[in-house]
N, C-alpha and C. Protein backbone atom coordinates (compact mmCIF):
# COMPACT_ATOMS: atom_id res chain seq x y z
N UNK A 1 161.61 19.70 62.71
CA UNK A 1 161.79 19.23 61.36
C UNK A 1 163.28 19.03 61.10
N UNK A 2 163.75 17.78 60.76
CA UNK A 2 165.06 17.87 59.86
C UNK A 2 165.68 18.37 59.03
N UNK A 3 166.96 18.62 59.10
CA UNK A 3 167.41 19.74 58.04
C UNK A 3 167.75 18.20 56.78
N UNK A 4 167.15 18.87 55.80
CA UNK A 4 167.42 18.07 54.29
C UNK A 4 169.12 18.07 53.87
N UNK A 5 169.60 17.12 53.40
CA UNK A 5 171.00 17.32 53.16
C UNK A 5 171.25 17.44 51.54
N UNK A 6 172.01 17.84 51.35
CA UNK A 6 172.20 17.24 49.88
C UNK A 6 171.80 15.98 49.13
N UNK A 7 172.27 15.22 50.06
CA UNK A 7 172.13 13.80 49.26
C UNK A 7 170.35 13.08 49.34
N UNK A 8 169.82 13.84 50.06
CA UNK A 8 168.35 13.90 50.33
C UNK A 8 167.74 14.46 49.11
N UNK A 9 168.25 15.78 48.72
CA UNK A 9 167.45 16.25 47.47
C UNK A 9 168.26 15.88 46.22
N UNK A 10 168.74 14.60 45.86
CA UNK A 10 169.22 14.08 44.85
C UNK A 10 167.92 13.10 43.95
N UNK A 11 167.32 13.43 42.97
CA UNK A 11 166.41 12.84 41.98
C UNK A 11 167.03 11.19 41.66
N UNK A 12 168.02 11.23 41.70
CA UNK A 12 168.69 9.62 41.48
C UNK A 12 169.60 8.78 42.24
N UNK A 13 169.96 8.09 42.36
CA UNK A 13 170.89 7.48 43.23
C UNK A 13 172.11 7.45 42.31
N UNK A 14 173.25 7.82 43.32
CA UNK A 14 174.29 7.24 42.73
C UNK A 14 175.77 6.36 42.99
N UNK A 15 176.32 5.95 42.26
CA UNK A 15 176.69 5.01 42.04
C UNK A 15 178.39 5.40 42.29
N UNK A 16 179.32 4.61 43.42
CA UNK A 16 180.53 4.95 43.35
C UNK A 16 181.07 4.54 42.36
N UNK A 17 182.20 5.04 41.57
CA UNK A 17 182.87 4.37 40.23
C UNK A 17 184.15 5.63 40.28
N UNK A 18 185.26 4.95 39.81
CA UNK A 18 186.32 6.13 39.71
C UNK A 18 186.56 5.81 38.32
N UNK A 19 186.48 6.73 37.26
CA UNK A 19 186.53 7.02 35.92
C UNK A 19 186.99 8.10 35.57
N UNK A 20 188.29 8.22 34.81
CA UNK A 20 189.16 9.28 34.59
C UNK A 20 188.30 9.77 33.49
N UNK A 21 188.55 11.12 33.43
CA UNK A 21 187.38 11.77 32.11
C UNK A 21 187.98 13.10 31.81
N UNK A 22 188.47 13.84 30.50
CA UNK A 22 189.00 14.76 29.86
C UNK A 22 187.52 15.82 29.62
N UNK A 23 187.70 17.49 30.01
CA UNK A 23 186.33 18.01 29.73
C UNK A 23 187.15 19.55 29.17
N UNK A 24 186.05 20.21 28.70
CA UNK A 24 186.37 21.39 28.36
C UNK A 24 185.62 22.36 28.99
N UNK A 25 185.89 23.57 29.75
CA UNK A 25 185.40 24.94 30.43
C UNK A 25 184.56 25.69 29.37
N UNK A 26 183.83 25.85 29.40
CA UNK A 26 183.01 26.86 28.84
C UNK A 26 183.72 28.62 29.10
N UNK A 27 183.87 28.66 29.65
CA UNK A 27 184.66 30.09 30.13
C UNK A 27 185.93 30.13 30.15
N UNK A 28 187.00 29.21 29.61
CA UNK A 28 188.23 28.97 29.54
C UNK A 28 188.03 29.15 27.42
N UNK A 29 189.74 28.70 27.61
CA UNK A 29 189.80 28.44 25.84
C UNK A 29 189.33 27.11 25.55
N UNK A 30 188.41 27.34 24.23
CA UNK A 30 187.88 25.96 23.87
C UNK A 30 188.72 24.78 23.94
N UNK A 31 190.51 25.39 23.37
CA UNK A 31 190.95 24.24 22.87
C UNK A 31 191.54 23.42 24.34
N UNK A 32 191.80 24.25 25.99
CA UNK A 32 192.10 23.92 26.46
C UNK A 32 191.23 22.48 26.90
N UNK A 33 192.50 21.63 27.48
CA UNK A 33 191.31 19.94 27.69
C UNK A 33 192.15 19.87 29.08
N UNK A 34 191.03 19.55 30.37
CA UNK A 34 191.37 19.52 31.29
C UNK A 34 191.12 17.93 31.89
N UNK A 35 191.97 17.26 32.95
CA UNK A 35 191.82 16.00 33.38
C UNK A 35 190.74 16.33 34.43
N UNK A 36 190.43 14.71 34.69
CA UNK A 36 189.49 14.68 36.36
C UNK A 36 189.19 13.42 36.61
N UNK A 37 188.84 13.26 37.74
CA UNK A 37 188.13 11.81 37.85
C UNK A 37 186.87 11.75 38.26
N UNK A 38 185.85 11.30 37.99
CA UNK A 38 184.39 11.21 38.22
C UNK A 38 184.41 10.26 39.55
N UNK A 39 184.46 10.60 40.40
CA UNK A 39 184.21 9.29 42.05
C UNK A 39 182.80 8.83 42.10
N UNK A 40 181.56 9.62 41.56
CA UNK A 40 180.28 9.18 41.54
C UNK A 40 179.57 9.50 40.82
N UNK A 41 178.67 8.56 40.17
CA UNK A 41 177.96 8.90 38.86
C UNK A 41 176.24 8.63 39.05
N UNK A 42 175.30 9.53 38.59
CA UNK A 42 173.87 9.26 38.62
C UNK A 42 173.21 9.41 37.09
N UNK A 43 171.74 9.18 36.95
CA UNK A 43 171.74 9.75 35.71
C UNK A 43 171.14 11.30 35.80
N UNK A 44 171.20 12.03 37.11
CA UNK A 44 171.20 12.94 36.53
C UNK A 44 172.31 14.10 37.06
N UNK A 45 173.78 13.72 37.61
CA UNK A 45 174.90 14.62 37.89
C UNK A 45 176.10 13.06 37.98
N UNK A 46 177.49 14.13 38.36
CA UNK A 46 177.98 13.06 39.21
C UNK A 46 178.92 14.35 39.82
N UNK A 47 179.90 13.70 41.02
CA UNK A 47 181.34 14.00 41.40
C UNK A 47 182.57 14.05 40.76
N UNK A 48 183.10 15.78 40.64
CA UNK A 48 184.25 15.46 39.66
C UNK A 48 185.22 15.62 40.77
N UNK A 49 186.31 15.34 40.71
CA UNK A 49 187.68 15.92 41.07
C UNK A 49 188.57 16.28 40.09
N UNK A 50 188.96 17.22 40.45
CA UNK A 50 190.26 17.98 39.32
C UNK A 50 190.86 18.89 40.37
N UNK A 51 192.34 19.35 39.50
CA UNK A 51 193.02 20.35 39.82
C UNK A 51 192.53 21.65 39.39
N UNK A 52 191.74 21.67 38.25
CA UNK A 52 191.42 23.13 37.75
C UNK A 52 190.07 23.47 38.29
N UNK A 53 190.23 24.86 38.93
CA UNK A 53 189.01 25.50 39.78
C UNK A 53 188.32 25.88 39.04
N UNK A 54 186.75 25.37 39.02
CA UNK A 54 185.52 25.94 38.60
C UNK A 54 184.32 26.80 39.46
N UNK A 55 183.54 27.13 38.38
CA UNK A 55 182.76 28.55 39.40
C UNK A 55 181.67 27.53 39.42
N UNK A 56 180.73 28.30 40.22
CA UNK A 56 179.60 27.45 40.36
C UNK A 56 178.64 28.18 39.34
N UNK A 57 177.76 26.85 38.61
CA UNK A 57 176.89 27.88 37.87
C UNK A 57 177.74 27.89 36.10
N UNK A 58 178.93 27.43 36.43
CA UNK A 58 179.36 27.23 34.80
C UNK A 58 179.55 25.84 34.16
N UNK A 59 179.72 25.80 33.09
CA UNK A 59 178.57 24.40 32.49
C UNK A 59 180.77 23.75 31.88
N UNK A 60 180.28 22.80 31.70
CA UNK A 60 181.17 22.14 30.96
C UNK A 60 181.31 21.01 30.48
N UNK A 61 182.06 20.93 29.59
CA UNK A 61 181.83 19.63 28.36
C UNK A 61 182.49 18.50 28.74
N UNK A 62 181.92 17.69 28.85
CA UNK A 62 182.93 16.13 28.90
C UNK A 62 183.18 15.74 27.46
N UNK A 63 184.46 15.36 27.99
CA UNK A 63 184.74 14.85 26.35
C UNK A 63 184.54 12.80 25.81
N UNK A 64 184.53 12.83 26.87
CA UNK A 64 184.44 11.16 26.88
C UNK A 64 183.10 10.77 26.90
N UNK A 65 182.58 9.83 26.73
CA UNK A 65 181.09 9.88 26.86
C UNK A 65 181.04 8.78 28.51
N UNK A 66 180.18 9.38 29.48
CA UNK A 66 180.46 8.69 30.56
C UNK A 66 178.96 8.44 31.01
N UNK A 67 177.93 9.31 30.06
CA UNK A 67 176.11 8.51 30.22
C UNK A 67 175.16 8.56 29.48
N UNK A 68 174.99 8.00 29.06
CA UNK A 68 174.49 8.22 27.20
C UNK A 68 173.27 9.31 27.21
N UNK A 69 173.55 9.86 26.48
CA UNK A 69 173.22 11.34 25.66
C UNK A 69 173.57 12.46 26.85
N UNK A 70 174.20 12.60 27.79
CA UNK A 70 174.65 13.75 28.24
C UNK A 70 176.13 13.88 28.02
N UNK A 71 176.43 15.25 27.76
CA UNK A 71 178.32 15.45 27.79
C UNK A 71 178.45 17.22 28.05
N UNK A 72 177.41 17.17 28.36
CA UNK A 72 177.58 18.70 29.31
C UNK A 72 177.05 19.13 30.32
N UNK A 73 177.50 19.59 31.55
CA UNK A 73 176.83 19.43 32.63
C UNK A 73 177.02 21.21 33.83
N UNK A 74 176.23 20.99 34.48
CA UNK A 74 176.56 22.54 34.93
C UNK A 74 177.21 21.94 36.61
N UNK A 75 178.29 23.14 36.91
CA UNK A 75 178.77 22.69 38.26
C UNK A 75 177.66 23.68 39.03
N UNK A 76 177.07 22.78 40.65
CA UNK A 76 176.38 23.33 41.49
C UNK A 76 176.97 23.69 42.23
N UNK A 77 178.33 23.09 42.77
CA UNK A 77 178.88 23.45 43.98
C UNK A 77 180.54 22.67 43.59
N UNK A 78 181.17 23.50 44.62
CA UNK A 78 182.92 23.15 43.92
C UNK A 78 183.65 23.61 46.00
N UNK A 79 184.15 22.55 45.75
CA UNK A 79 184.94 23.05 47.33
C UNK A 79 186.49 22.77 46.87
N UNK A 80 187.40 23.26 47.52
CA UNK A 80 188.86 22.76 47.52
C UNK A 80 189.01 21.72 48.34
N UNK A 81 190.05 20.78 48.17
CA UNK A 81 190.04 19.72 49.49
C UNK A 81 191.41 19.50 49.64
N UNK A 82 192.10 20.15 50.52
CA UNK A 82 193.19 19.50 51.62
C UNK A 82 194.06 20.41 50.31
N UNK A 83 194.05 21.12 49.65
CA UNK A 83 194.99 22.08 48.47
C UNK A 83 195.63 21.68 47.86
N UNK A 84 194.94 20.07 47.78
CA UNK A 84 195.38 19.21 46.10
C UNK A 84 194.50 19.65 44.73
N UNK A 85 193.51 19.54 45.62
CA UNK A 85 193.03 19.56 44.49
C UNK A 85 191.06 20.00 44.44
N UNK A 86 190.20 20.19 43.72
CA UNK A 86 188.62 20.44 44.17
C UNK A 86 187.79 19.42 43.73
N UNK A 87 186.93 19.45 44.39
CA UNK A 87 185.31 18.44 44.31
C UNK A 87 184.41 19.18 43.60
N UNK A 88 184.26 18.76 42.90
CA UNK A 88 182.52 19.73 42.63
C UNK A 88 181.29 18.63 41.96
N UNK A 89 180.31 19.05 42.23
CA UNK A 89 178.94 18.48 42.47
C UNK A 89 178.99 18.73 41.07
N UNK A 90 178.15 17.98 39.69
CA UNK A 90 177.83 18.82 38.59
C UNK A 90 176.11 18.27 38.15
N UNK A 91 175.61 18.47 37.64
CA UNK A 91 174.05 17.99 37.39
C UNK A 91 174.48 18.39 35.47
N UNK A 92 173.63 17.15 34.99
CA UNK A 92 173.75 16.88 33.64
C UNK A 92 172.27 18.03 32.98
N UNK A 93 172.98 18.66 31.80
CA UNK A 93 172.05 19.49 31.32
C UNK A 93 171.59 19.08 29.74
């Protein structure tokens, strides 16, 4: 049997697009507003990149609207890459 990958158990397809997007941490200070860029978008997650490290399992707010009626989303998975900066997977809640 094949091992399933990630992109195997994805409910939607998605879509490359680089879209800069401002969000807020749920576990940080409200008022703090952090940058990122979205590299891939579905309707039901996308790919963030940022400098600021997130946990997995904590939710956070987009501030921009980037898919109509979602603007909060939970991170599944977050890696560092090359110690610029992290990736993380997020699914829309």
């Amino acid at each position: 049997m094949e091992k399933m990958t990630a992109v195997d158990k994805r409910r939607h397809r998605r879509a490359d697009t680089i879209r800069a997007v401002q969000y807020v941490s749920n576990h940080m200070r409200k008022d703090e507003i952090f940058d990122g860029v979205v590299s891939n978008l579905s309707e039901s997650g996308l790919c963030l990149l940022t400098t600021n490290p997130l946990a997995e399992g904590e939710n956070i707010t987009i501030r921009n609207r980037i898919q109509a009626n979602f603007e909060t989303a939970t991170v599944r998975w977050i890696t560092k890459y090359r110690s610029l900066y992290y990736i993380a997977g997020l699914e829309f809640i």
